[in-house]
Protein backbone atom coordinates (compact mmCIF):
# COMPACT_ATOMS: atom_id res chain seq x y z
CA UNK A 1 -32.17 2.52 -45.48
CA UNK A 2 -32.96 0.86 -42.21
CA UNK A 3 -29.96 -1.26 -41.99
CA UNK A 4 -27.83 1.67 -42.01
CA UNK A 5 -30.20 2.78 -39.15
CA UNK A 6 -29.37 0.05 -36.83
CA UNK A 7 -26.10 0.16 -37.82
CA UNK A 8 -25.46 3.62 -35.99
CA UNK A 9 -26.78 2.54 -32.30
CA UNK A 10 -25.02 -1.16 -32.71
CA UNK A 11 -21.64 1.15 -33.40
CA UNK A 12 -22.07 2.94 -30.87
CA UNK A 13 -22.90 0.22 -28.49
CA UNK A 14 -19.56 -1.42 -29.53
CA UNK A 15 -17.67 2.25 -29.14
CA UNK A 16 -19.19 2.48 -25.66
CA UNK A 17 -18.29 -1.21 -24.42
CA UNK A 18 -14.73 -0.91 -25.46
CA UNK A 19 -14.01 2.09 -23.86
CA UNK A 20 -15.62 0.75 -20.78
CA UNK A 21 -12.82 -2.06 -20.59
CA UNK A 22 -10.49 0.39 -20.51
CA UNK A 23 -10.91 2.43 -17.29
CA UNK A 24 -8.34 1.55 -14.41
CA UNK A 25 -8.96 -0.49 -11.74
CA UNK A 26 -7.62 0.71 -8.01
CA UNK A 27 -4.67 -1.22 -6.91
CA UNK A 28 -4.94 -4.26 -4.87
CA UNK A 29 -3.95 -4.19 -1.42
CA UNK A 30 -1.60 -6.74 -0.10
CA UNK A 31 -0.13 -7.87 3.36
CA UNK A 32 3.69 -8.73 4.74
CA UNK A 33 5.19 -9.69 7.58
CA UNK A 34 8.95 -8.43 8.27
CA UNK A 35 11.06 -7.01 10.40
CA UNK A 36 11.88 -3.56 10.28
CA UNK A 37 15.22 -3.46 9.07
CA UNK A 38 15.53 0.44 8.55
CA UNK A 39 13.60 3.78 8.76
CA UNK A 40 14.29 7.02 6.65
CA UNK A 41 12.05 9.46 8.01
CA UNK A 42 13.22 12.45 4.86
CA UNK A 43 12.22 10.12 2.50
CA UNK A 44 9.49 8.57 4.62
CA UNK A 45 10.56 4.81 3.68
CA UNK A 46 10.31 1.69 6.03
CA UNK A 47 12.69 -1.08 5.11
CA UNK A 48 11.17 -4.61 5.68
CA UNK A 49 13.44 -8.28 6.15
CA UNK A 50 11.41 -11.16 5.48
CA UNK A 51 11.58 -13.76 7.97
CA UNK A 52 12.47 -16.48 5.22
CA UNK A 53 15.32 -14.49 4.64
CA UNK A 54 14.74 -13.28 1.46
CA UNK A 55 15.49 -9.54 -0.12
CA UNK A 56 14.66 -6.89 1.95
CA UNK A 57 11.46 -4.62 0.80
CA UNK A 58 11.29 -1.08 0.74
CA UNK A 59 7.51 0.66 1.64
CA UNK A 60 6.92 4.69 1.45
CA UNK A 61 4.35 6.03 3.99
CA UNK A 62 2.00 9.20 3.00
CA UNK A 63 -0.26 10.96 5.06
CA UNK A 64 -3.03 8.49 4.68
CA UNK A 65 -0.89 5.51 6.30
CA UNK A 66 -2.64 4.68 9.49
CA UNK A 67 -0.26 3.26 12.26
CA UNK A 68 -1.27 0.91 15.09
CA UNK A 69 0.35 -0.20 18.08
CA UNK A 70 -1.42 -3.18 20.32
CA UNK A 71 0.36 -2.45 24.32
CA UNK A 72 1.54 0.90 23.31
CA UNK A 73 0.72 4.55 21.52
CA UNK A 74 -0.83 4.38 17.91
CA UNK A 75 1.65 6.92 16.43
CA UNK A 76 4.82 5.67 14.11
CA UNK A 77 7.04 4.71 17.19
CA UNK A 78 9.05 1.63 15.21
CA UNK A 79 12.91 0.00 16.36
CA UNK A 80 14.54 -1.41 13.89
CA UNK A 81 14.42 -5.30 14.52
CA UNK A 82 10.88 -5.24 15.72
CA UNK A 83 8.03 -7.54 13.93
CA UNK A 84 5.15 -5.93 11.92
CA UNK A 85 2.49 -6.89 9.84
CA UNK A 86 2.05 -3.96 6.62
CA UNK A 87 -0.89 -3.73 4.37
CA UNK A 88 0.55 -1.56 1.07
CA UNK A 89 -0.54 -1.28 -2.63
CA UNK A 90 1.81 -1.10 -5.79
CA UNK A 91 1.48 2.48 -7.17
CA UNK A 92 3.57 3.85 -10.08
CA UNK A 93 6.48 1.40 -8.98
CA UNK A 94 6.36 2.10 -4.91
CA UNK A 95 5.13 -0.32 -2.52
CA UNK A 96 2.50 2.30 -0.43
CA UNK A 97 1.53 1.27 2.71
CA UNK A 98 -1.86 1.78 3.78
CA UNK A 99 -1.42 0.46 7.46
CA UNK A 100 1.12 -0.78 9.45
CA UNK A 101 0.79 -2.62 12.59
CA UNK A 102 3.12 -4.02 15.53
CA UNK A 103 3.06 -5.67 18.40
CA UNK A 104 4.27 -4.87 22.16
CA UNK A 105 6.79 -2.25 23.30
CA UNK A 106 6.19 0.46 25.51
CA UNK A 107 3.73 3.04 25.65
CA UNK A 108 5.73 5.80 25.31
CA UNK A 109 5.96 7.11 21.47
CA UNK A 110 9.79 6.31 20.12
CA UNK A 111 11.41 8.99 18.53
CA UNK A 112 11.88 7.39 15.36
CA UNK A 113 9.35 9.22 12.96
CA UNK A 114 8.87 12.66 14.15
């Protein structure tokens, strides 16, 4: 009788630590440096080159994509051709950028994503 008493909490113990393992972890963020090959503002996609000259990389921007100028305006004023530095997480098979950064230009906001 009282080993199939401790058998109950040492099942459920076992029950509880599996499904435990299972819950999803966030995505990990990673960083690139390219140069801004293209920019699709319907589709809100930036379109990186490596500088190694490997395949070009394709990044979608959301509403929570923070974008940084140093020497000019912190709004999405990007030229194709001009060096950046993107932070972005894999999510359901998109790279999503979390932050993109540049360097330079002039402070006047380009055109470019409005």
């Amino acid at each position: 009788m009282k080993s199939r008493l401790t058998l109950i909490p040492v099942a459920a113990g076992v029950l509880l630590a599996a499904t435990s393992i299972g819950w999803a972890l966030p995505p990990l963020t990673h960083s690139f440096r390219g140069v801004v090959d293209a920019i699709d503002c319907p589709s809100q996609t930036i379109t990186l080159k490596p500088k190694n000259g490997a395949a070009p990389l394709t990044f979608v921007w959301n509403n929570s994509t923070r974008f940084s100028r140093k020497g000019g305006c912190a709004k999405c004023s990007l030229d194709s051709g001009q060096d950046v530095r993107v932070s972005y997480r894999r999510e359901l098979g998109q790279n999503v950028l979390r932050e993109v950064s540049s360097k330079g230009g002039s402070a006047v906001c380009g055109v470019a994503c409005k």
